[in-house]
C-alpha atoms as a PDB file:
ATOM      1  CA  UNK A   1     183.097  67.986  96.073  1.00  0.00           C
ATOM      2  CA  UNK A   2     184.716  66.270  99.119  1.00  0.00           C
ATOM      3  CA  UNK A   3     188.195  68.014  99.942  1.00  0.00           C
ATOM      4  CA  UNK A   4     189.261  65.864 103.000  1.00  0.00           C
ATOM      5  CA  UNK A   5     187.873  62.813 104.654  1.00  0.00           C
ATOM      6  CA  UNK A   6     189.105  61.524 107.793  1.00  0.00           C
ATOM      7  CA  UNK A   7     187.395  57.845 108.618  1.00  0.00           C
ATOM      8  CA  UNK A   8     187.803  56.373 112.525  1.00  0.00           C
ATOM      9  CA  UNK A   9     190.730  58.276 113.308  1.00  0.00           C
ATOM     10  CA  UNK A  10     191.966  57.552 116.550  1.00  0.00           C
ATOM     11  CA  UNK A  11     195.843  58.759 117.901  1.00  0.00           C
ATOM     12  CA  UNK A  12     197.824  58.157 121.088  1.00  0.00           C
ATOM     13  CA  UNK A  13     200.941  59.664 122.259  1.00  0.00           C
ATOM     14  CA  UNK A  14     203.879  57.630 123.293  1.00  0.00           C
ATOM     15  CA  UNK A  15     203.302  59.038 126.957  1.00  0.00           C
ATOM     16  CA  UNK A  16     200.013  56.890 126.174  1.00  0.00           C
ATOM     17  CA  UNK A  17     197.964  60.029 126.112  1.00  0.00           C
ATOM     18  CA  UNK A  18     194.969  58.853 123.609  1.00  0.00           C
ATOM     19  CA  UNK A  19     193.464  62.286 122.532  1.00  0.00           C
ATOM     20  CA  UNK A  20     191.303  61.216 119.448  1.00  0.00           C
ATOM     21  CA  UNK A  21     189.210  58.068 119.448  1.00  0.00           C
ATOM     22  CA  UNK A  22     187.353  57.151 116.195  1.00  0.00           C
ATOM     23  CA  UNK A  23     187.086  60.074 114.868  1.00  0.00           C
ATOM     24  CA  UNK A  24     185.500  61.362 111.906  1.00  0.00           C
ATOM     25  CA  UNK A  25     185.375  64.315 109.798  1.00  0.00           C
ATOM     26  CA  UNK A  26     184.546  65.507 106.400  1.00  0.00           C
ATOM     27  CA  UNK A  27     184.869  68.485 104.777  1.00  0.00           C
ATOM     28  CA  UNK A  28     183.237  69.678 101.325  1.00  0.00           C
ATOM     29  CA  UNK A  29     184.012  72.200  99.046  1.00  0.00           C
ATOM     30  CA  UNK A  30     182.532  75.336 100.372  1.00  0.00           C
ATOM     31  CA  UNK A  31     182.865  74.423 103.891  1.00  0.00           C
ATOM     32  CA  UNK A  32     183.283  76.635 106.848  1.00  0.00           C
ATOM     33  CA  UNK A  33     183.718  74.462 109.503  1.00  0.00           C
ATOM     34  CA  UNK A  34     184.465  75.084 113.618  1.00  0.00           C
ATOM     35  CA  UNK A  35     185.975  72.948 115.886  1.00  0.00           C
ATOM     36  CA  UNK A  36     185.155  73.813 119.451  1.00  0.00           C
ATOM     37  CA  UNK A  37     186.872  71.947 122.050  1.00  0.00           C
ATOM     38  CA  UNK A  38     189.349  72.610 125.624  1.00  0.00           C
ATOM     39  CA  UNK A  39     193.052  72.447 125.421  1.00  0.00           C
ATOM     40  CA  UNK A  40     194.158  68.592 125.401  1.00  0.00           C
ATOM     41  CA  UNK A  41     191.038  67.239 123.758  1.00  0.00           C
ATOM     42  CA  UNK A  42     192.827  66.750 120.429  1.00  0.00           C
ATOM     43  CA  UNK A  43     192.272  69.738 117.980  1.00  0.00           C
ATOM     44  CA  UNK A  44     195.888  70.639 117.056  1.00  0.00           C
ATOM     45  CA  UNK A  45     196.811  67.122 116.815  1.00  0.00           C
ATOM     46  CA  UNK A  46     193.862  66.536 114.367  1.00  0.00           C
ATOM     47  CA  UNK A  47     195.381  69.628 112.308  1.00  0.00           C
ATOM     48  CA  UNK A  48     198.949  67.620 112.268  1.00  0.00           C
ATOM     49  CA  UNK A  49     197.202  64.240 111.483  1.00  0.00           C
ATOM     50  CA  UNK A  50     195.591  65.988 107.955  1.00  0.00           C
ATOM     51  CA  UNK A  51     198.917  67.316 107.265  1.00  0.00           C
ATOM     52  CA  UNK A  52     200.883  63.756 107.435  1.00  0.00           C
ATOM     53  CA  UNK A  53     202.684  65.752 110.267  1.00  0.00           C
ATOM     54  CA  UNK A  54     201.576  62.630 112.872  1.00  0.00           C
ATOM     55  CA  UNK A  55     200.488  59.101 111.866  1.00  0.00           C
ATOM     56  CA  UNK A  56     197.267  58.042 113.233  1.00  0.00           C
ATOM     57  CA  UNK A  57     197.266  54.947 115.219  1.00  0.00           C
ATOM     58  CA  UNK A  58     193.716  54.242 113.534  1.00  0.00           C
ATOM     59  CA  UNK A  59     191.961  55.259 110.285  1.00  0.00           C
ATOM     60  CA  UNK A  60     191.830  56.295 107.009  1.00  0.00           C
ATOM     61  CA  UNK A  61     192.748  59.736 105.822  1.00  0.00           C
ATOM     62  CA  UNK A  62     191.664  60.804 101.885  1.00  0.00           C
ATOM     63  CA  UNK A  63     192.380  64.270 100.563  1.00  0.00           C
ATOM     64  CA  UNK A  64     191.332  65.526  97.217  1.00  0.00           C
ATOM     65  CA  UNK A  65     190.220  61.972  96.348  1.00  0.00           C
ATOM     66  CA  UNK A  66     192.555  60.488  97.518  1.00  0.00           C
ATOM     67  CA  UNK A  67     193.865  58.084 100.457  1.00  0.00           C
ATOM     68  CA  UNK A  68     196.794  59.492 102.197  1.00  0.00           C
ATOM     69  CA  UNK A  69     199.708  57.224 103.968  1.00  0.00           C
ATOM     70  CA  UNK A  70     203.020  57.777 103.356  1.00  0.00           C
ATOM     71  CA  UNK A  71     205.023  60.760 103.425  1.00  0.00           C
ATOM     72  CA  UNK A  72     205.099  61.402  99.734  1.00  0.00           C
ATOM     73  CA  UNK A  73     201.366  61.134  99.943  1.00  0.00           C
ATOM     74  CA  UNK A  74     200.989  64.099 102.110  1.00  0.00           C
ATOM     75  CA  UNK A  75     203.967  65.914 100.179  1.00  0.00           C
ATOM     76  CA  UNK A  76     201.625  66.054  97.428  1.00  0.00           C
ATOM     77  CA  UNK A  77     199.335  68.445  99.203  1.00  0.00           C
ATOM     78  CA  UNK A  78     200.868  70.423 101.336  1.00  0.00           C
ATOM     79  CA  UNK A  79     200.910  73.238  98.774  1.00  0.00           C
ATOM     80  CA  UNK A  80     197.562  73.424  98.946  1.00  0.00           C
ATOM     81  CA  UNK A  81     196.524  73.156 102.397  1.00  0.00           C
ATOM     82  CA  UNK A  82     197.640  76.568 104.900  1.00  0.00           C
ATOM     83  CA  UNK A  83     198.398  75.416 108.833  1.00  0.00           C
ATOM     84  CA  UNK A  84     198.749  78.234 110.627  1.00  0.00           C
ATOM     85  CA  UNK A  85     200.080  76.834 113.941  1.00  0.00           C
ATOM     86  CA  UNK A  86     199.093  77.275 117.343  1.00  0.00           C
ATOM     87  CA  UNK A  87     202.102  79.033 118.327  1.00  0.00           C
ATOM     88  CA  UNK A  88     203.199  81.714 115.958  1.00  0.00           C
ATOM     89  CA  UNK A  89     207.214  81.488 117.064  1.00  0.00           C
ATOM     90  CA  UNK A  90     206.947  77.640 115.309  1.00  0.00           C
ATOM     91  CA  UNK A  91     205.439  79.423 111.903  1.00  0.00           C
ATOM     92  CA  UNK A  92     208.318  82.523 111.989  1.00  0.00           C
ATOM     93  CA  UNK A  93     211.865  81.976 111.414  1.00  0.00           C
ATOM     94  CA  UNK A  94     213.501  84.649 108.747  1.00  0.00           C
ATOM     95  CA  UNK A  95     215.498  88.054 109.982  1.00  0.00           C
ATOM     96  CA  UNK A  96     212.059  90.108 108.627  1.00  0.00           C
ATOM     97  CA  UNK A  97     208.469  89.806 108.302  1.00  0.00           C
ATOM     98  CA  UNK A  98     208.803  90.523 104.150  1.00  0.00           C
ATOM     99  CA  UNK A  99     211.073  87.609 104.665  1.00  0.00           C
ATOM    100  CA  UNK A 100     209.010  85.458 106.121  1.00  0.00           C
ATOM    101  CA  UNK A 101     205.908  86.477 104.071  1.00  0.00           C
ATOM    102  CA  UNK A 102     207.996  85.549 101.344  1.00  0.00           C
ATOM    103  CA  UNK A 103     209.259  82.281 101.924  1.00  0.00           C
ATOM    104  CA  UNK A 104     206.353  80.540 100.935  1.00  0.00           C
ATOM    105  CA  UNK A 105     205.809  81.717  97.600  1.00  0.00           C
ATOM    106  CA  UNK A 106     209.629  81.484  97.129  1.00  0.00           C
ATOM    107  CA  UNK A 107     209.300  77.775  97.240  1.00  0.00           C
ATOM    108  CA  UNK A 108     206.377  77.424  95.405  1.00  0.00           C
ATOM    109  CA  UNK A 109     208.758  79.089  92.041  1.00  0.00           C
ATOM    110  CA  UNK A 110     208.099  82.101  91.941  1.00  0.00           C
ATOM    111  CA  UNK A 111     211.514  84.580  91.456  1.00  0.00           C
ATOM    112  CA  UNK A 112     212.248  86.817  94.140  1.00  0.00           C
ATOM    113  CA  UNK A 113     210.547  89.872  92.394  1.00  0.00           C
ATOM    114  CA  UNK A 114     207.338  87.872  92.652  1.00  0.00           C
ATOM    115  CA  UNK A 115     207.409  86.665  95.800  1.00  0.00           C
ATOM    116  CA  UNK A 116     208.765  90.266  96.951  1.00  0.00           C
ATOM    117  CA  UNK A 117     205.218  91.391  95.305  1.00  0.00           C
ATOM    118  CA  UNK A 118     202.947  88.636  96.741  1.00  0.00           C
ATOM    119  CA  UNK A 119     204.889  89.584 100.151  1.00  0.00           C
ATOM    120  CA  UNK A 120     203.633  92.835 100.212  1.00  0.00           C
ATOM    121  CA  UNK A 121     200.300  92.847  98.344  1.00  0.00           C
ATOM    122  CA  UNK A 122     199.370  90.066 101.414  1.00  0.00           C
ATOM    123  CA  UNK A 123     200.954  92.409 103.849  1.00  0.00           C
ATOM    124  CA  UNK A 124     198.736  95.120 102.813  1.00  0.00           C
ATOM    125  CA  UNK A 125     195.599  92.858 102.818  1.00  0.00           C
ATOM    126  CA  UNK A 126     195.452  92.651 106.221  1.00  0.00           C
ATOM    127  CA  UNK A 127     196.812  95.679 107.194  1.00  0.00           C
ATOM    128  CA  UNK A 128     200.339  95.127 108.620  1.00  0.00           C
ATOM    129  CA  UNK A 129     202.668  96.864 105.695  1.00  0.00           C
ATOM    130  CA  UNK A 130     203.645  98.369 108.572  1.00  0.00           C
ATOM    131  CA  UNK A 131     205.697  95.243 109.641  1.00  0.00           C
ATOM    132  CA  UNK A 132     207.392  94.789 106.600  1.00  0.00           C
ATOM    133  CA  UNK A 133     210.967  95.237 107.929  1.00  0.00           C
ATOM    134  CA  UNK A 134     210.430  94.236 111.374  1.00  0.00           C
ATOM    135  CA  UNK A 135     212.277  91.877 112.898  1.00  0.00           C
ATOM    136  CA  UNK A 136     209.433  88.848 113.967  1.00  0.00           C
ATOM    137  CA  UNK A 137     210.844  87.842 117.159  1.00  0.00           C
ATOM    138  CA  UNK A 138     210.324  91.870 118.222  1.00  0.00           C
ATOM    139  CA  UNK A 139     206.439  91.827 117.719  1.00  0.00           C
ATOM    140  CA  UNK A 140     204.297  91.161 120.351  1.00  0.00           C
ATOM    141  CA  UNK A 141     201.969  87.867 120.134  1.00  0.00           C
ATOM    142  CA  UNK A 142     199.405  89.704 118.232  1.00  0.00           C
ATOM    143  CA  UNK A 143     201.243  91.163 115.955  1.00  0.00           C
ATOM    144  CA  UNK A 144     203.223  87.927 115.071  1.00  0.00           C
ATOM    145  CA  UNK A 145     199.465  85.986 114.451  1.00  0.00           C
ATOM    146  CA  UNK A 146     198.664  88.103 112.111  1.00  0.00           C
ATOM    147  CA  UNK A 147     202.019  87.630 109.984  1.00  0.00           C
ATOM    148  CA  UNK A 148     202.130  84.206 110.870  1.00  0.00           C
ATOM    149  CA  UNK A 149     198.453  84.198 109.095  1.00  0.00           C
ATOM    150  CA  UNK A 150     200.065  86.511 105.678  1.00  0.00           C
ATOM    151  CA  UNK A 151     202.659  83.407 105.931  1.00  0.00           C
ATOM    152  CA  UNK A 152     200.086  81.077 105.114  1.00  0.00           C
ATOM    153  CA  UNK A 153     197.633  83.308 102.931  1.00  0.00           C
ATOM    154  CA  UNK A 154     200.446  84.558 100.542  1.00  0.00           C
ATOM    155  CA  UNK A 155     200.537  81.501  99.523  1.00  0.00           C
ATOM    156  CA  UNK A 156     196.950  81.304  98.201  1.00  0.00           C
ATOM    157  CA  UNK A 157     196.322  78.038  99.733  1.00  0.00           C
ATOM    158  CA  UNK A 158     192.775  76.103  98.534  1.00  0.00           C
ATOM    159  CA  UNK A 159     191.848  74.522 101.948  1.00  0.00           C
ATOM    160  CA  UNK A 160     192.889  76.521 105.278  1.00  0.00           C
ATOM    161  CA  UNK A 161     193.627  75.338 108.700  1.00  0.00           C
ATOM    162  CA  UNK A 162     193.341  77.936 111.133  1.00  0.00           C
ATOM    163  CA  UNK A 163     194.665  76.523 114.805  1.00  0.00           C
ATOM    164  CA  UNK A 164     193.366  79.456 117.300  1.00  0.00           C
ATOM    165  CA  UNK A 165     193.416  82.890 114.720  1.00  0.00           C
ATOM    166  CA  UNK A 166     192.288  85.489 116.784  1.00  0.00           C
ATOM    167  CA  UNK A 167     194.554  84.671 119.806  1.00  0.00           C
ATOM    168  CA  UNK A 168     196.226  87.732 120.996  1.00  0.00           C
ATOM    169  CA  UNK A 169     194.117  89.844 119.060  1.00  0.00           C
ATOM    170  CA  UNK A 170     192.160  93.056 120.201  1.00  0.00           C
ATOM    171  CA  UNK A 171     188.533  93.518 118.958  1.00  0.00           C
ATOM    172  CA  UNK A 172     189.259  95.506 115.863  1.00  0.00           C
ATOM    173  CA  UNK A 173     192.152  93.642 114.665  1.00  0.00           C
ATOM    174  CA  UNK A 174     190.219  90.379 115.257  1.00  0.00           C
ATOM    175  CA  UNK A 175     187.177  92.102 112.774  1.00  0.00           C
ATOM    176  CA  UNK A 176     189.857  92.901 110.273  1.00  0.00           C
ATOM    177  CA  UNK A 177     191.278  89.145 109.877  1.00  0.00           C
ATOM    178  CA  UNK A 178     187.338  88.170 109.886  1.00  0.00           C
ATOM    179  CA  UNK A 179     186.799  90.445 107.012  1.00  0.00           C
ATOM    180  CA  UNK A 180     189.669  89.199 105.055  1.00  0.00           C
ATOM    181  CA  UNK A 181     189.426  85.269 105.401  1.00  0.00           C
ATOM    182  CA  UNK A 182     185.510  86.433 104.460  1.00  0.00           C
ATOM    183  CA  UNK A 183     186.827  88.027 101.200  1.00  0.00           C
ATOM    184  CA  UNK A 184     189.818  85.308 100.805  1.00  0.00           C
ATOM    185  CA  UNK A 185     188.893  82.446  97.914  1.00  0.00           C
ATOM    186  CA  UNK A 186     189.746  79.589  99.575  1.00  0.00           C
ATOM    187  CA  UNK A 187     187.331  76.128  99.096  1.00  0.00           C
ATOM    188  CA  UNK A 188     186.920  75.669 102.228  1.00  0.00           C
ATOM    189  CA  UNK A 189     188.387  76.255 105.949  1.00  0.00           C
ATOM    190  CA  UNK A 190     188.420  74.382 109.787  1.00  0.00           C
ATOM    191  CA  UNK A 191     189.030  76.587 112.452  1.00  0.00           C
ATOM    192  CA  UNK A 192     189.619  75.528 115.951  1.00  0.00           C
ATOM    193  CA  UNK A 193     189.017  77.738 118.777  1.00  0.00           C
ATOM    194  CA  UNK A 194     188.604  76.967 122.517  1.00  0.00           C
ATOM    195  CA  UNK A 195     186.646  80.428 122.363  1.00  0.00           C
ATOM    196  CA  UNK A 196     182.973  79.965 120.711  1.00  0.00           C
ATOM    197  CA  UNK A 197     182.466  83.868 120.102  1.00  0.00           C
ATOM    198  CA  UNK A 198     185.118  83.243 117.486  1.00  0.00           C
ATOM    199  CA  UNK A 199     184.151  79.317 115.880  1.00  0.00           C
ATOM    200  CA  UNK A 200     180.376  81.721 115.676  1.00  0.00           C
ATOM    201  CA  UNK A 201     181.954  84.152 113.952  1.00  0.00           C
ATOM    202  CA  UNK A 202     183.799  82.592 111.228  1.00  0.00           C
ATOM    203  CA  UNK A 203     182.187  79.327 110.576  1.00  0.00           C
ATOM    204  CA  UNK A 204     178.865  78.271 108.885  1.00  0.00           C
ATOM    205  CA  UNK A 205     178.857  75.035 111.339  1.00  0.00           C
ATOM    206  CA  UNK A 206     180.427  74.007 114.031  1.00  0.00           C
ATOM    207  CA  UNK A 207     181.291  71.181 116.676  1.00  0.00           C
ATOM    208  CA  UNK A 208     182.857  70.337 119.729  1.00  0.00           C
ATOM    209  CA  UNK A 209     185.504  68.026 119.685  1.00  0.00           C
ATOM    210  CA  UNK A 210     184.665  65.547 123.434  1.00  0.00           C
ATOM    211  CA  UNK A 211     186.131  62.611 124.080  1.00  0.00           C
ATOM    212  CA  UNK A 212     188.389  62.356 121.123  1.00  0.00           C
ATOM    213  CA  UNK A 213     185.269  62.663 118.953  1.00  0.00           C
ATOM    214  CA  UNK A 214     183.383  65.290 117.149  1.00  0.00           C
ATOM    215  CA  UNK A 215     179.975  65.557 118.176  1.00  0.00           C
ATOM    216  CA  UNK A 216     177.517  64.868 115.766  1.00  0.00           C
ATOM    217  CA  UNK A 217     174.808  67.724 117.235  1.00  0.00           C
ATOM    218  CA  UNK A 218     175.645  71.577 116.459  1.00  0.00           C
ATOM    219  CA  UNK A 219     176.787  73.288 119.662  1.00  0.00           C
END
């Protein structure tokens, strides 16, 4: 089943900065997919363009069957989709991690017992409980990817889009959140990475993203 299709997608900042040129991408159910690419060619933008976050200048977006254009469009599936940003201080905003952890599920209806729960039980998935009562801003860069990434997960989220995981993380924590996306039910996933250790390690295929494009040949 196709989850997202992106057809001749092409974007330019006002600054006139054109970063994606006729660009296409599609992702199926089941999909583990890598996007390899240098800072400035595009990824994160690409990421904000599924979302409805930025309008493409160019092209045709369809999620879940779909075609998406307006704002309501893209409302419709945010629920299901998990960003977890490139910067984790844009993803992190409550007095305490539980807090933050929490928010999501919050909003999706769940009472504040429940969400407490789903807080916690995400918290202990990857290993952090130890963060529960922190205060986010306090944690250094590792520590805040990995709750920025129980932000997104404890929300159970069908299609994740990871923008740069492992950043900030040593080689045993980075195994850990390997081992849990591994385990974690999602459909399917994009990760982009300017480090190819880490597209290798958590993607079935993968790209590079050059000249605005993603290159049809396996790196």
């Amino acid at each position: 089943m196709s989850l997202i299709d992106l057809e001749g997608i092409s974007f330019q900042y006002p600054n006139g900065n054109r970063v994606l040129e006729g660009l296409s991408l599609h992702l199926e159910e089941g999909d583990k997919i890598g996007l390899l690419g240098e800072n400035g060619t595009g990824k994160t933008t690409l990421f904000h363009i599924i979302l409805g976050l930025l309008k493409p200048t160019k092209g045709e977006i369809t999620i879940f069957g779909e075609k998406r254009e307006t704002e309501q469009d893209f409302k419709k599936i945010r629920g299901a989709i998990g960003l977890l940003f490139q910067d984790s201080d844009d993803q992190l905003f409550c007095p305490s991690v539980i807090e933050d952890v929490a928010f999501g599920p919050l909003n999706m209806g769940m009472n504040h017992h429940e969400a407490t729960e789903r807080a916690e039980q995400t918290l202990e998935e990857l290993g952090i409980s130890r963060f529960r009562d922190r205060v986010p801003y306090q944690l250094s860069g590792g520590e805040k990817r990995l709750v920025s990434m129980a932000t997104i997960l404890s929300m159970r989220p069908e299609i994740l889009l990871l923008d740069e995981p492992t950043t900030g993380l040593d080689e045993k924590t980075k195994e850990r959140l390997i081992s849990v996306l591994q385990n974690y039910p999602a459909k399917a996933w994009i990760i982009i990475s300017h480090v190819q250790s880490t597209i290798e390690a958590m993607s079935d295929k993968y790209y590079k993203l050059n000249g605005g494009r993603v290159d049809v040949d396996l790196v």
